[in-house]
Each structure stands twice: as C-alpha cells, then as structure tokens.
PDB file of N, CA and C in Angstrom:
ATOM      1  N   UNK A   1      18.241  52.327  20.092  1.00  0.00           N
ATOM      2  CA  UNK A   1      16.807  52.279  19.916  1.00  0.00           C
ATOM      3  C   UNK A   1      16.502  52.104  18.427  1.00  0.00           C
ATOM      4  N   UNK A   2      15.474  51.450  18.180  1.00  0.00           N
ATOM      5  CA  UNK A   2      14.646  50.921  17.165  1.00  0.00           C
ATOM      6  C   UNK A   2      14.284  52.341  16.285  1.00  0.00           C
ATOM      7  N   UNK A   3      14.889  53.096  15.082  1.00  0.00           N
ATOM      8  CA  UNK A   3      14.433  54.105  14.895  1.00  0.00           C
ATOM      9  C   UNK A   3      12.963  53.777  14.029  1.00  0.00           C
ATOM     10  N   UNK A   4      12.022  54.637  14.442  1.00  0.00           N
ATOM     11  CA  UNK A   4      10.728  54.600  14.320  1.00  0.00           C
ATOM     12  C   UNK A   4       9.985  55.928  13.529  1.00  0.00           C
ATOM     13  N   UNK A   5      11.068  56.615  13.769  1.00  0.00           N
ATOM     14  CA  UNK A   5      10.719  58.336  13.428  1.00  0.00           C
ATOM     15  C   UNK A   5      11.053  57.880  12.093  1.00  0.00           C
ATOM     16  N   UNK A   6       9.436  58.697  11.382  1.00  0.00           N
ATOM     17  CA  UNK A   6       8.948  58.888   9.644  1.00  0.00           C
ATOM     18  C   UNK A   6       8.630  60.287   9.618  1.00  0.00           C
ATOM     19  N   UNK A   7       8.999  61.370   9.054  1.00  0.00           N
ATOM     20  CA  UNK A   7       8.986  62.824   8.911  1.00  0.00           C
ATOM     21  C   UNK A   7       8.236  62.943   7.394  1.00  0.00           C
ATOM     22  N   UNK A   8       8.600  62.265   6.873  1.00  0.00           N
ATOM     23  CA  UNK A   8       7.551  62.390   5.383  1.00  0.00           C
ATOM     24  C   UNK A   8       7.186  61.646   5.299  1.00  0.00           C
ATOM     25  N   UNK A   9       6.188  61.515   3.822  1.00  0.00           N
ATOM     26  CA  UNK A   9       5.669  60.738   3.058  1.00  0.00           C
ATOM     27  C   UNK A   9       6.129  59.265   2.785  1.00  0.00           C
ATOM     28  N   UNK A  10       7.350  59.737   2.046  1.00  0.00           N
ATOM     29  CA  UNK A  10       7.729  58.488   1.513  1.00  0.00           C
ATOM     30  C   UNK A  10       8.950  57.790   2.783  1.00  0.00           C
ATOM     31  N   UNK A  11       9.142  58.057   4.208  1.00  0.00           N
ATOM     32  CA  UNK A  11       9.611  57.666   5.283  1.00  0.00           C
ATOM     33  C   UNK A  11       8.879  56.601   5.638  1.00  0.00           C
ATOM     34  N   UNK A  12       7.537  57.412   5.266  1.00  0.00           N
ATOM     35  CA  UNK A  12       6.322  56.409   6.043  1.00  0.00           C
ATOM     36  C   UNK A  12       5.952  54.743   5.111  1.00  0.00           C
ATOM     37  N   UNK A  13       6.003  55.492   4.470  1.00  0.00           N
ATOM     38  CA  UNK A  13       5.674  54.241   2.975  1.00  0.00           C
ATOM     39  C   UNK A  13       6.888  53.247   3.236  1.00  0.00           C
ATOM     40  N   UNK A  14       8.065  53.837   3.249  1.00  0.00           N
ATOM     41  CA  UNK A  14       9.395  52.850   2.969  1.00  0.00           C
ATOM     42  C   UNK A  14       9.964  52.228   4.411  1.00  0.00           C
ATOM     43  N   UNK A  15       8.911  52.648   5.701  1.00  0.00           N
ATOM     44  CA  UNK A  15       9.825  51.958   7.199  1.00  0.00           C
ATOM     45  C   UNK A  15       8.970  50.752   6.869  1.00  0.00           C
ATOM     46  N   UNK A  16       9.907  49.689   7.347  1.00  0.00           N
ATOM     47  CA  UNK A  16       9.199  48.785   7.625  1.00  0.00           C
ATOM     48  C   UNK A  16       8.473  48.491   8.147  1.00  0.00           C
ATOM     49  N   UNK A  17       9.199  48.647   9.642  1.00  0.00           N
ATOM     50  CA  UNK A  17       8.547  48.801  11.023  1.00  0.00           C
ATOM     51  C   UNK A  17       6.981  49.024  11.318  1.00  0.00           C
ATOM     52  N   UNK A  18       6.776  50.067  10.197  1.00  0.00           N
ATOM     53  CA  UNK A  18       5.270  50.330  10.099  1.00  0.00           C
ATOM     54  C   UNK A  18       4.685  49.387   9.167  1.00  0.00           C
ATOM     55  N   UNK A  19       5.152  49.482   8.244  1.00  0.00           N
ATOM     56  CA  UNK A  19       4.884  48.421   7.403  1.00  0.00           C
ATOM     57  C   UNK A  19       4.433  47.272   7.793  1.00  0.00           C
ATOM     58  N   UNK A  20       5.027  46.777   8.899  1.00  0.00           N
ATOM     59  CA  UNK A  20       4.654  45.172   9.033  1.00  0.00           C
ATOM     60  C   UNK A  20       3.642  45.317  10.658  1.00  0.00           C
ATOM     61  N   UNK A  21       3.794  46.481  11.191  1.00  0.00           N
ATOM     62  CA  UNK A  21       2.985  46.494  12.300  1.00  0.00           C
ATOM     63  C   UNK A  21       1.743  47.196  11.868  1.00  0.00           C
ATOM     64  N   UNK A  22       1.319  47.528  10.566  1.00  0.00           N
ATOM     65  CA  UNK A  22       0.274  48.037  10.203  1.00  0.00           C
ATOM     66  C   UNK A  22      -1.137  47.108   9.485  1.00  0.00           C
ATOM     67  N   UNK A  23      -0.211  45.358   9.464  1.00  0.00           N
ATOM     68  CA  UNK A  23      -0.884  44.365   9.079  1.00  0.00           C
ATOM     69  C   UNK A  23      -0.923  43.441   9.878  1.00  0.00           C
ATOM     70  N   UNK A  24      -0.432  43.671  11.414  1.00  0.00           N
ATOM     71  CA  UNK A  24      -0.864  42.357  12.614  1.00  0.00           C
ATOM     72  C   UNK A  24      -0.973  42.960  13.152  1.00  0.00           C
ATOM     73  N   UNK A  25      -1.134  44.027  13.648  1.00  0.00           N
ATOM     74  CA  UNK A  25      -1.601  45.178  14.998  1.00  0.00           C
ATOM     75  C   UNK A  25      -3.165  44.898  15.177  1.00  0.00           C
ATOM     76  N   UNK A  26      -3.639  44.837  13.792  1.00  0.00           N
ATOM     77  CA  UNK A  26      -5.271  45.443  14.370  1.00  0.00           C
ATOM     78  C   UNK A  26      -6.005  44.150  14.906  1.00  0.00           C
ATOM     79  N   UNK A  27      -6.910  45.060  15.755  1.00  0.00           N
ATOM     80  CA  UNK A  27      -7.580  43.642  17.236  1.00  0.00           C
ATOM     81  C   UNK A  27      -8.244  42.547  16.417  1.00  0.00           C
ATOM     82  N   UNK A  28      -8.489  42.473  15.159  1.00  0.00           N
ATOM     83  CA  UNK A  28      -8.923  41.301  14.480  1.00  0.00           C
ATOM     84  C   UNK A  28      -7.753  40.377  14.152  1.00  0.00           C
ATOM     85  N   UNK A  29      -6.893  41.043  13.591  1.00  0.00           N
ATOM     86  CA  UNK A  29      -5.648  40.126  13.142  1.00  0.00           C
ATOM     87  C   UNK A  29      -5.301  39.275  14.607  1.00  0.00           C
ATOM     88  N   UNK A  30      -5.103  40.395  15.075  1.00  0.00           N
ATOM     89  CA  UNK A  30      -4.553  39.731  16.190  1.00  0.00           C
ATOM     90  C   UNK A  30      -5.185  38.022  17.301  1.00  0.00           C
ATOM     91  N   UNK A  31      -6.373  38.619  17.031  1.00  0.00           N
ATOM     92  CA  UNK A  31      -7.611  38.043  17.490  1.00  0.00           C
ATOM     93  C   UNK A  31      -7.587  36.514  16.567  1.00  0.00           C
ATOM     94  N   UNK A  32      -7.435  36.447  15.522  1.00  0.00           N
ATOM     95  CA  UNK A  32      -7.523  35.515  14.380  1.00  0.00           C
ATOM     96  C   UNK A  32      -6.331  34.691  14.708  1.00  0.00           C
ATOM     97  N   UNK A  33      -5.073  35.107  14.890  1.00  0.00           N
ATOM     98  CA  UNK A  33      -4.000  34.346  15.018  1.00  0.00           C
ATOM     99  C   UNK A  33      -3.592  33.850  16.306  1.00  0.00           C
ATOM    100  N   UNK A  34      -4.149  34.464  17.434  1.00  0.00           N
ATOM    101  CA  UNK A  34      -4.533  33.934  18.419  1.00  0.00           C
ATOM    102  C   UNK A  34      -5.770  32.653  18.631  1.00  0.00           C
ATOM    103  N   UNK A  35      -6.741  32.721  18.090  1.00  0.00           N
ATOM    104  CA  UNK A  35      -7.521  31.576  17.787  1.00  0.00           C
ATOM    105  C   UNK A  35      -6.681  30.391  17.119  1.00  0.00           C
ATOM    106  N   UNK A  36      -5.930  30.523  16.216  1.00  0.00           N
ATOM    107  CA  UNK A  36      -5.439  29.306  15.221  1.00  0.00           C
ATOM    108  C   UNK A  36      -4.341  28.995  16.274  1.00  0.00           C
ATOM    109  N   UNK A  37      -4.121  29.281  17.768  1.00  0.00           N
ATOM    110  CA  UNK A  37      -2.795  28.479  18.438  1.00  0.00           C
ATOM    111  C   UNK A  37      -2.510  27.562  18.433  1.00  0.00           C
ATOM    112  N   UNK A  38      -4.245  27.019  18.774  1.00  0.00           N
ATOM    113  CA  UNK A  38      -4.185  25.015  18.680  1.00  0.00           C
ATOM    114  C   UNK A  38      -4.159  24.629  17.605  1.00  0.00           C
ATOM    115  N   UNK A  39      -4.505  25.350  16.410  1.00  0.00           N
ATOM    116  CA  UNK A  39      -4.395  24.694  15.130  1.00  0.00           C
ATOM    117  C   UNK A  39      -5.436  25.451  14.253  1.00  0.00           C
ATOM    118  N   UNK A  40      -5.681  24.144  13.207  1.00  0.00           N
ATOM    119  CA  UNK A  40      -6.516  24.313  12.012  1.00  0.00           C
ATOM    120  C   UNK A  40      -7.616  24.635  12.233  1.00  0.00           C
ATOM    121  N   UNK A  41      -8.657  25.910  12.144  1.00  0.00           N
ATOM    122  CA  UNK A  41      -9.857  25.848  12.146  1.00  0.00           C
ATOM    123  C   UNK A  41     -10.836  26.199  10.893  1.00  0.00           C
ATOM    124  N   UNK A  42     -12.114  25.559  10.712  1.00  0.00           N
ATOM    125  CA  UNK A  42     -12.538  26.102   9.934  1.00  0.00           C
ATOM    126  C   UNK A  42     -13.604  27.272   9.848  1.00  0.00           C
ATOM    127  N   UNK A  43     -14.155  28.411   8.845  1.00  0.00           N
ATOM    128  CA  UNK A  43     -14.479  29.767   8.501  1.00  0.00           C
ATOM    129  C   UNK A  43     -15.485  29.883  10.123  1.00  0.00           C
ATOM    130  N   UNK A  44     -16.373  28.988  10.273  1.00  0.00           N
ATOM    131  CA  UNK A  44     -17.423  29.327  11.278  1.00  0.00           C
ATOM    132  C   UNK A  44     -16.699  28.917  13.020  1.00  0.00           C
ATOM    133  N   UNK A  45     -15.974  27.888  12.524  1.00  0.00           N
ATOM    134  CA  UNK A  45     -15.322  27.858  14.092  1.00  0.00           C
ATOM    135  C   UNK A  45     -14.316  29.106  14.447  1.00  0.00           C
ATOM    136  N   UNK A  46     -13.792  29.591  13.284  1.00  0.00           N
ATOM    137  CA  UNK A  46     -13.067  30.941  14.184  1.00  0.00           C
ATOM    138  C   UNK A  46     -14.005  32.129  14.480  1.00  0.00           C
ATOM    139  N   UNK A  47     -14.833  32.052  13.696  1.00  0.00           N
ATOM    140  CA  UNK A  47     -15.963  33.198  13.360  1.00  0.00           C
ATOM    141  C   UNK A  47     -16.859  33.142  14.944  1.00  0.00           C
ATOM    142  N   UNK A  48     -16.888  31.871  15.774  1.00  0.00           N
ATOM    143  CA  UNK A  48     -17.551  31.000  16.787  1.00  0.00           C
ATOM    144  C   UNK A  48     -16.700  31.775  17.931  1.00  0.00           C
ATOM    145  N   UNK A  49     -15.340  31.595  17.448  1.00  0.00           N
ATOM    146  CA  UNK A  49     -13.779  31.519  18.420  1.00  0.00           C
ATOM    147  C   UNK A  49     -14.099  33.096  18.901  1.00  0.00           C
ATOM    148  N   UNK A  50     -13.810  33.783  17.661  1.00  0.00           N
ATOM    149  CA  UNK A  50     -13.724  35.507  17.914  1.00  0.00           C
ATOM    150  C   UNK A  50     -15.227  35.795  18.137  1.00  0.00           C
ATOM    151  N   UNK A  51     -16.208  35.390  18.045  1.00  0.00           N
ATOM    152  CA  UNK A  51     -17.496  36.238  18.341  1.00  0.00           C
ATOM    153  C   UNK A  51     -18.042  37.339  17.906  1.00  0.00           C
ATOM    154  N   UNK A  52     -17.846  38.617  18.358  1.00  0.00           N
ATOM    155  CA  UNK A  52     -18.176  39.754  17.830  1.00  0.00           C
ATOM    156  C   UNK A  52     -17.767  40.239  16.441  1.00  0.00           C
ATOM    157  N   UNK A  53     -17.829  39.402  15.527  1.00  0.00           N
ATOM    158  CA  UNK A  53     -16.815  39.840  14.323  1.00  0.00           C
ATOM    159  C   UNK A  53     -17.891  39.094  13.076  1.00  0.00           C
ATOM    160  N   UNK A  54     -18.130  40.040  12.195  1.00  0.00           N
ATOM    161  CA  UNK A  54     -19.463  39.937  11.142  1.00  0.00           C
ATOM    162  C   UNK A  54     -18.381  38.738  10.410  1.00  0.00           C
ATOM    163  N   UNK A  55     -18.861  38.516   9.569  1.00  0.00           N
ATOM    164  CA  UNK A  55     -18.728  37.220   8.513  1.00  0.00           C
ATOM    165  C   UNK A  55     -18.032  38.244   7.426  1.00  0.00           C
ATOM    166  N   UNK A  56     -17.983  39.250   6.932  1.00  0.00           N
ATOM    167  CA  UNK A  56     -17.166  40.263   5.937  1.00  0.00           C
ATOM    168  C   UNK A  56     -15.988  40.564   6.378  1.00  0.00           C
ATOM    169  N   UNK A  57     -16.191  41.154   7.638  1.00  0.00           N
ATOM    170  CA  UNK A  57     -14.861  41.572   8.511  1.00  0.00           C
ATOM    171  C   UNK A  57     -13.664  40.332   8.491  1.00  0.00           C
ATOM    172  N   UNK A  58     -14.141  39.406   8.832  1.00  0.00           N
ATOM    173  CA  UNK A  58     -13.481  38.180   9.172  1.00  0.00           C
ATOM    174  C   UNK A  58     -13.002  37.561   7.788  1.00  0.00           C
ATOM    175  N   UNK A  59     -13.889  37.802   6.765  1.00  0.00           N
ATOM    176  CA  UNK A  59     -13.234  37.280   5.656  1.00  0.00           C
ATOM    177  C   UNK A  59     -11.870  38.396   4.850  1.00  0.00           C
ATOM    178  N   UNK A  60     -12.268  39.501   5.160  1.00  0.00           N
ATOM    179  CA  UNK A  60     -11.302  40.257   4.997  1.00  0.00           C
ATOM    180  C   UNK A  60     -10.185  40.116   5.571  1.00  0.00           C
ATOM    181  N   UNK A  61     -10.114  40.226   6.968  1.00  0.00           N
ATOM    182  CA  UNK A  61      -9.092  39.934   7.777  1.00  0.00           C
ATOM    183  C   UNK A  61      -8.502  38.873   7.308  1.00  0.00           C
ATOM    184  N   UNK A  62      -9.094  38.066   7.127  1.00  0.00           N
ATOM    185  CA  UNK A  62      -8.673  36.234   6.562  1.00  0.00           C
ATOM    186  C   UNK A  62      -7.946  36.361   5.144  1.00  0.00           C
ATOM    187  N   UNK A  63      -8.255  37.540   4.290  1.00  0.00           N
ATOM    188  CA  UNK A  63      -7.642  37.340   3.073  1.00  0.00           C
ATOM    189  C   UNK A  63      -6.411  38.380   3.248  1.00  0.00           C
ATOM    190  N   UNK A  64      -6.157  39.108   3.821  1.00  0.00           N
ATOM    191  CA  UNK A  64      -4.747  39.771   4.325  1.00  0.00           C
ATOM    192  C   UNK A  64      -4.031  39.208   4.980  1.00  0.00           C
ATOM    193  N   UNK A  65      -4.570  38.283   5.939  1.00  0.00           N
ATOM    194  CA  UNK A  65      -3.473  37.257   6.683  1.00  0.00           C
ATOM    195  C   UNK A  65      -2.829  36.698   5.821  1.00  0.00           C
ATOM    196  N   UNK A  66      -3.704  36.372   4.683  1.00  0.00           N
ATOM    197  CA  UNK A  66      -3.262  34.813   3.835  1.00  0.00           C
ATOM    198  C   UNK A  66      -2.280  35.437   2.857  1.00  0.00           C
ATOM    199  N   UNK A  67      -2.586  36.805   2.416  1.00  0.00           N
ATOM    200  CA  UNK A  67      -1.526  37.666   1.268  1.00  0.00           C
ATOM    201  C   UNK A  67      -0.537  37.909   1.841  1.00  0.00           C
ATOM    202  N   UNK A  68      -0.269  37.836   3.119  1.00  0.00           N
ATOM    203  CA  UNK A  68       0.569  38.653   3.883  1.00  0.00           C
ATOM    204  C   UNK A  68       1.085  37.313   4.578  1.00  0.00           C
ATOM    205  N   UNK A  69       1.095  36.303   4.225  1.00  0.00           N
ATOM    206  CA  UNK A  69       1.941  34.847   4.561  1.00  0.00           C
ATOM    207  C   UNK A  69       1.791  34.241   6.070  1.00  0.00           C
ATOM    208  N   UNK A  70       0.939  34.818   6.688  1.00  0.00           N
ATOM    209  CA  UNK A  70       0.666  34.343   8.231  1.00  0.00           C
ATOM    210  C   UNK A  70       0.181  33.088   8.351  1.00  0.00           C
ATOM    211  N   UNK A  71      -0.924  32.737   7.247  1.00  0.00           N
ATOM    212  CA  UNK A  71      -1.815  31.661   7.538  1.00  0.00           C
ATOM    213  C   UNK A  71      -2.328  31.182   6.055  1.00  0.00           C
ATOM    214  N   UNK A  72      -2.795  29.664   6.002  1.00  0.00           N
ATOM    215  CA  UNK A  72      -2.586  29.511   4.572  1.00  0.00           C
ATOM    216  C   UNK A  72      -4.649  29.070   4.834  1.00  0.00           C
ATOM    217  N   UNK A  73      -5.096  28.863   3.213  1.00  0.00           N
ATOM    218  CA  UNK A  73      -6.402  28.808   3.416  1.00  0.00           C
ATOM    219  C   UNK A  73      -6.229  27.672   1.822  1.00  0.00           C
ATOM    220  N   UNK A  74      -7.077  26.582   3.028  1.00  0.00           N
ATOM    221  CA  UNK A  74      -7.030  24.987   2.048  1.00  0.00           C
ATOM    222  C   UNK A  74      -8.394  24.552   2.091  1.00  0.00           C
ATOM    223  N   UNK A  75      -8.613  24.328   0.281  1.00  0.00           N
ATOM    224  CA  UNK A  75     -10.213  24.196   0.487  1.00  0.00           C
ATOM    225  C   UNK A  75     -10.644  22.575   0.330  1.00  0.00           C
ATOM    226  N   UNK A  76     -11.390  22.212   1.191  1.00  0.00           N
ATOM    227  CA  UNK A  76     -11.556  20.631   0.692  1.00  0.00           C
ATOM    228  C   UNK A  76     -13.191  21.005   0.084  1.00  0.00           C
ATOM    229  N   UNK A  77     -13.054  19.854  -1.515  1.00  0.00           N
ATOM    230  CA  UNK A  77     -13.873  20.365  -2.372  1.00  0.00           C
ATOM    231  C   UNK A  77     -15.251  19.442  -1.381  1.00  0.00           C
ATOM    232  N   UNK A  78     -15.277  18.784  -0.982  1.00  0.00           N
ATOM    233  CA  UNK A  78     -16.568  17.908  -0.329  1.00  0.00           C
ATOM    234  C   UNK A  78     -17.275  17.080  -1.068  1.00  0.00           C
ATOM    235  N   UNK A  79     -18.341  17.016  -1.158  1.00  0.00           N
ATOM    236  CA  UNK A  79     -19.291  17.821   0.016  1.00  0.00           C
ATOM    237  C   UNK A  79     -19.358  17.279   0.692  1.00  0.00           C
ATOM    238  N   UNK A  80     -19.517  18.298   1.566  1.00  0.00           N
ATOM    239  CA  UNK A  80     -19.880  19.768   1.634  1.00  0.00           C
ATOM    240  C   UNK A  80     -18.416  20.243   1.517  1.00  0.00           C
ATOM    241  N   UNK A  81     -18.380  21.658   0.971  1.00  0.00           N
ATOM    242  CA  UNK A  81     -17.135  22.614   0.946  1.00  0.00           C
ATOM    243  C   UNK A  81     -16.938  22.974   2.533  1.00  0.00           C
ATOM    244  N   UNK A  82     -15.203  22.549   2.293  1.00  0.00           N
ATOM    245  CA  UNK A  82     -14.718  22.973   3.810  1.00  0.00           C
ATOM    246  C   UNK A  82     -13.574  23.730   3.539  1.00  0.00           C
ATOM    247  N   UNK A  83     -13.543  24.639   4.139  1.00  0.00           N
ATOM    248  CA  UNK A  83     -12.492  25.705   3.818  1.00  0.00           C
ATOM    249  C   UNK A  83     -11.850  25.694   5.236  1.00  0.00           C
ATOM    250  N   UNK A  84     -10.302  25.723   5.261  1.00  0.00           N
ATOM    251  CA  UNK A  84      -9.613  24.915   6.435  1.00  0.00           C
ATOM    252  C   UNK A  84      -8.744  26.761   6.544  1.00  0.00           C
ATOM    253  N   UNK A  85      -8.600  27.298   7.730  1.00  0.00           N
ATOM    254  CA  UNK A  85      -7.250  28.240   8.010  1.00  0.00           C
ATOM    255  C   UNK A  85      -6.462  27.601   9.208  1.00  0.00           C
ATOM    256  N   UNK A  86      -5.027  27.543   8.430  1.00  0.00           N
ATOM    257  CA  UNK A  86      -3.669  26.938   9.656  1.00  0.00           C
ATOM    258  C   UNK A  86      -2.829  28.397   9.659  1.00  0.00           C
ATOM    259  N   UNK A  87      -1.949  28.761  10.603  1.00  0.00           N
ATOM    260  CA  UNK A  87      -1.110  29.261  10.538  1.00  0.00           C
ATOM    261  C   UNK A  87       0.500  28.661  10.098  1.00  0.00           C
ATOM    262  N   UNK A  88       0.852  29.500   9.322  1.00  0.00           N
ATOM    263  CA  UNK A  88       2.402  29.122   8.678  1.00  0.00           C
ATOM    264  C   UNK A  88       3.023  29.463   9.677  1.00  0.00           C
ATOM    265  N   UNK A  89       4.511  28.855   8.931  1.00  0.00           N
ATOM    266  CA  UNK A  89       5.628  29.028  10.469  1.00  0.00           C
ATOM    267  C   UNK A  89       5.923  30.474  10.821  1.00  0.00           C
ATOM    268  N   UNK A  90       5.734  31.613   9.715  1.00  0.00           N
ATOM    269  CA  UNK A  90       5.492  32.977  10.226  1.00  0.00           C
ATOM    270  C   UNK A  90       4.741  33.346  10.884  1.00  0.00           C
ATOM    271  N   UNK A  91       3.335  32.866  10.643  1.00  0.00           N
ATOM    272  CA  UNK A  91       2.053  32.783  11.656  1.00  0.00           C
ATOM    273  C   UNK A  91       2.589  32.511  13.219  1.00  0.00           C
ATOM    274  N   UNK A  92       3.429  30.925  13.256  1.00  0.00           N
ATOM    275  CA  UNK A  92       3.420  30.382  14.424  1.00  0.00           C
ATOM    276  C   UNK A  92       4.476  31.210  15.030  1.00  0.00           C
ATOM    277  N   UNK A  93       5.478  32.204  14.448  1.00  0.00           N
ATOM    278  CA  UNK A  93       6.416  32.589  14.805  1.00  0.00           C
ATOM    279  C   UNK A  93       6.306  34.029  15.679  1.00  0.00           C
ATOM    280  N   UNK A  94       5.168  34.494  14.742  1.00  0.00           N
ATOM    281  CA  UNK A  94       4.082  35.755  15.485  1.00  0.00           C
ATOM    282  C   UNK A  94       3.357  35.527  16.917  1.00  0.00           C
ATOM    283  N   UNK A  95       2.584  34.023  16.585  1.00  0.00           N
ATOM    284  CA  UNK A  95       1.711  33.909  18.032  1.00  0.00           C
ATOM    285  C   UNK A  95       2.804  34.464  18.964  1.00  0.00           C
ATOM    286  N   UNK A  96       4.176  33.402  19.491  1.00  0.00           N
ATOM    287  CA  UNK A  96       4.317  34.068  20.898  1.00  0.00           C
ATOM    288  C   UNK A  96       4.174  35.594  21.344  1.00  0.00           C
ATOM    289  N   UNK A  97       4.761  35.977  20.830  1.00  0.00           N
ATOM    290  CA  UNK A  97       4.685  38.012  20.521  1.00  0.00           C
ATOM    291  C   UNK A  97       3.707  38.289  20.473  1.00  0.00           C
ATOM    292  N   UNK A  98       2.484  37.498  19.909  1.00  0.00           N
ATOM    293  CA  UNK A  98       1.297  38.261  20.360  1.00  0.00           C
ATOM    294  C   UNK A  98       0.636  37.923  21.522  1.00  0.00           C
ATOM    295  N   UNK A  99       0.779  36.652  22.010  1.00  0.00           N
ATOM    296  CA  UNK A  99       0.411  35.862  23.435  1.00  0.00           C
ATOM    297  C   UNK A  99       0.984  37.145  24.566  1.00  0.00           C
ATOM    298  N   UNK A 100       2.253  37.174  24.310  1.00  0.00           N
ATOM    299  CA  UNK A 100       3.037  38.213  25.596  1.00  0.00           C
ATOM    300  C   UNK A 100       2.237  39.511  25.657  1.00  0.00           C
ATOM    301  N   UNK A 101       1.825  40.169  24.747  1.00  0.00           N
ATOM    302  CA  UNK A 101       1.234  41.362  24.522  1.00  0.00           C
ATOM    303  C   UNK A 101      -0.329  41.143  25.271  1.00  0.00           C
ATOM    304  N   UNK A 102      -0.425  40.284  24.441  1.00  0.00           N
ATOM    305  CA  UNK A 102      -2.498  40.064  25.278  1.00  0.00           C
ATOM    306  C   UNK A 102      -2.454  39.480  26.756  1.00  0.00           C
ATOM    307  N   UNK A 103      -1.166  39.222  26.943  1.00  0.00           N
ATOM    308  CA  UNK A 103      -1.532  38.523  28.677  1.00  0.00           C
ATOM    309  C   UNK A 103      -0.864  39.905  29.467  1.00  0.00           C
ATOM    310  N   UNK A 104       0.326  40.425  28.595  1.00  0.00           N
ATOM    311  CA  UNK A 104       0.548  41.705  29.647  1.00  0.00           C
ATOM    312  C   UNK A 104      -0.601  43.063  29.477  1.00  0.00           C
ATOM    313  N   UNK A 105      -1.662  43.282  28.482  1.00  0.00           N
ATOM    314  CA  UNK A 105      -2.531  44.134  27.920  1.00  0.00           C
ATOM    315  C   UNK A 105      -3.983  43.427  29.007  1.00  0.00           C
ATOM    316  N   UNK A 106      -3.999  41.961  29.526  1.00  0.00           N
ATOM    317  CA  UNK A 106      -5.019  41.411  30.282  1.00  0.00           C
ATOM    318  C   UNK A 106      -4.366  41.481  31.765  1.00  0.00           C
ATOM    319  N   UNK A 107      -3.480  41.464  31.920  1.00  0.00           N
ATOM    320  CA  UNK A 107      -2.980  41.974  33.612  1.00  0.00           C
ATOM    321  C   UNK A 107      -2.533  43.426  34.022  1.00  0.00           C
ATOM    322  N   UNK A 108      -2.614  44.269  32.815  1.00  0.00           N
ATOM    323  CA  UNK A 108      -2.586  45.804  33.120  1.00  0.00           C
ATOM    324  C   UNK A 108      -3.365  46.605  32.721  1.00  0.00           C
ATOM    325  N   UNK A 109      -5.130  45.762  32.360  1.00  0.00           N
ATOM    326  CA  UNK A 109      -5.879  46.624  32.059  1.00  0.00           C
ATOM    327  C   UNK A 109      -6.724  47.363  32.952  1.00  0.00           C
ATOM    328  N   UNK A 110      -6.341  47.208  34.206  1.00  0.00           N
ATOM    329  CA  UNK A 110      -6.867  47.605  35.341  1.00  0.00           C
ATOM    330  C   UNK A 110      -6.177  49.215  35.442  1.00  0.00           C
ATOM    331  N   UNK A 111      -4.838  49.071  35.284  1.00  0.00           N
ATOM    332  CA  UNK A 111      -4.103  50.144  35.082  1.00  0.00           C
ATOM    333  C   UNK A 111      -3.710  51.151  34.346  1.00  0.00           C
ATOM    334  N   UNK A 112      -4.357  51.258  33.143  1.00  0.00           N
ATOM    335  CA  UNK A 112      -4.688  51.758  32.080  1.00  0.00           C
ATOM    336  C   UNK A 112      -6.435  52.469  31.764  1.00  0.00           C
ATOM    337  N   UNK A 113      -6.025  53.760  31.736  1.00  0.00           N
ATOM    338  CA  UNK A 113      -6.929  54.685  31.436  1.00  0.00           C
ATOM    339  C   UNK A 113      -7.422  54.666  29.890  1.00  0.00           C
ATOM    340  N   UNK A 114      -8.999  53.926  30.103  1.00  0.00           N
ATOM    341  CA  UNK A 114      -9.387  53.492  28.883  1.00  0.00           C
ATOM    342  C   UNK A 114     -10.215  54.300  28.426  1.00  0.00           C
TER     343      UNK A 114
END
C-alpha cells in the first residue's frame, strides 16, 4: 500500500502524495481540466463550460493550473485580446484519471450518503 500516513508537521509538508493531490483534487481544478478535453478554450468559454464559477475563482484556479504545469495560457495580442488555455501533456496525462473518477463519482452517486 501507498503509504499516506503524515503524523507531523513536516510529514505533511514533505509527502508528496498530498502535495500533488492538494492541487488537482479541488471540484474547480478538476472541473477546468475536464472542460479543456477537446482542447483549447478561451477565459469566457470555460467560464460558459463550468457555469457556476465567478470570474475570480476561475482566474485563480487558472493561475495554479498554469504554475503547477497542467495547462499553458497564450495570449493573442488582437484586437481584440484573446487569451487561449490548452492543457500540457501533464494536463492531458491527468484528464484520464480524472474522467474515471467523475464517471465512477456520476454512477455511484445514488449510493453515497451526501
């Protein structure tokens, strides 16, 4: 088994494990890199894609993806300014793993005490 157990401080800081599931776990990330499957979209078409998600939230989310190497952000100067998000091959390497999770989390939410 995958050891997971952090007993201190600096356990917690130094697992990876957490480390890297503490920056694609949350339902926006997730949500974001799931939108970019088919591809390139730009700020208002994902903003369109995910729905419930303010224009701050989303830009936040958008600038941790991009620090954190998932997805790259290319600006075409215009005009009009178009600001383009693709996912990198880490990005694309994430979707499946997150596809499996949201289709088994959408066929067992019946079964799950929410």
């Amino acid at each position: 088994m995958l050891n997971v157990t952090a007993l201190t401080k600096k356990e917690i800081e130094s697992c990876p494990v957490r480390q890297v599931l503490s920056k694609v776990t949350g339902k926006w990330q997730v949500l974001i890199v799931l939108a970019l499957e088919d591809g390139t979209l730009r700020f208002g078409e994902l903003k369109r894609t995910v729905g419930d998600i303010t224009q701050r939230v989303l830009t936040e989310n958008l600038r941790s993806l991009e620090r954190d190497g998932y997805l790259t952000r290319d600006v075409d100067p215009g005009p009009p300014v178009a600001v383009h998000y693709t996912l990198t091959d880490i990005g694309e390497e994430l979707l499946p793993l997150l596809k499996a999770l949201t289709i088994w989390a959408a066929g067992r939410h019946g079964d799950i005490a929410l």
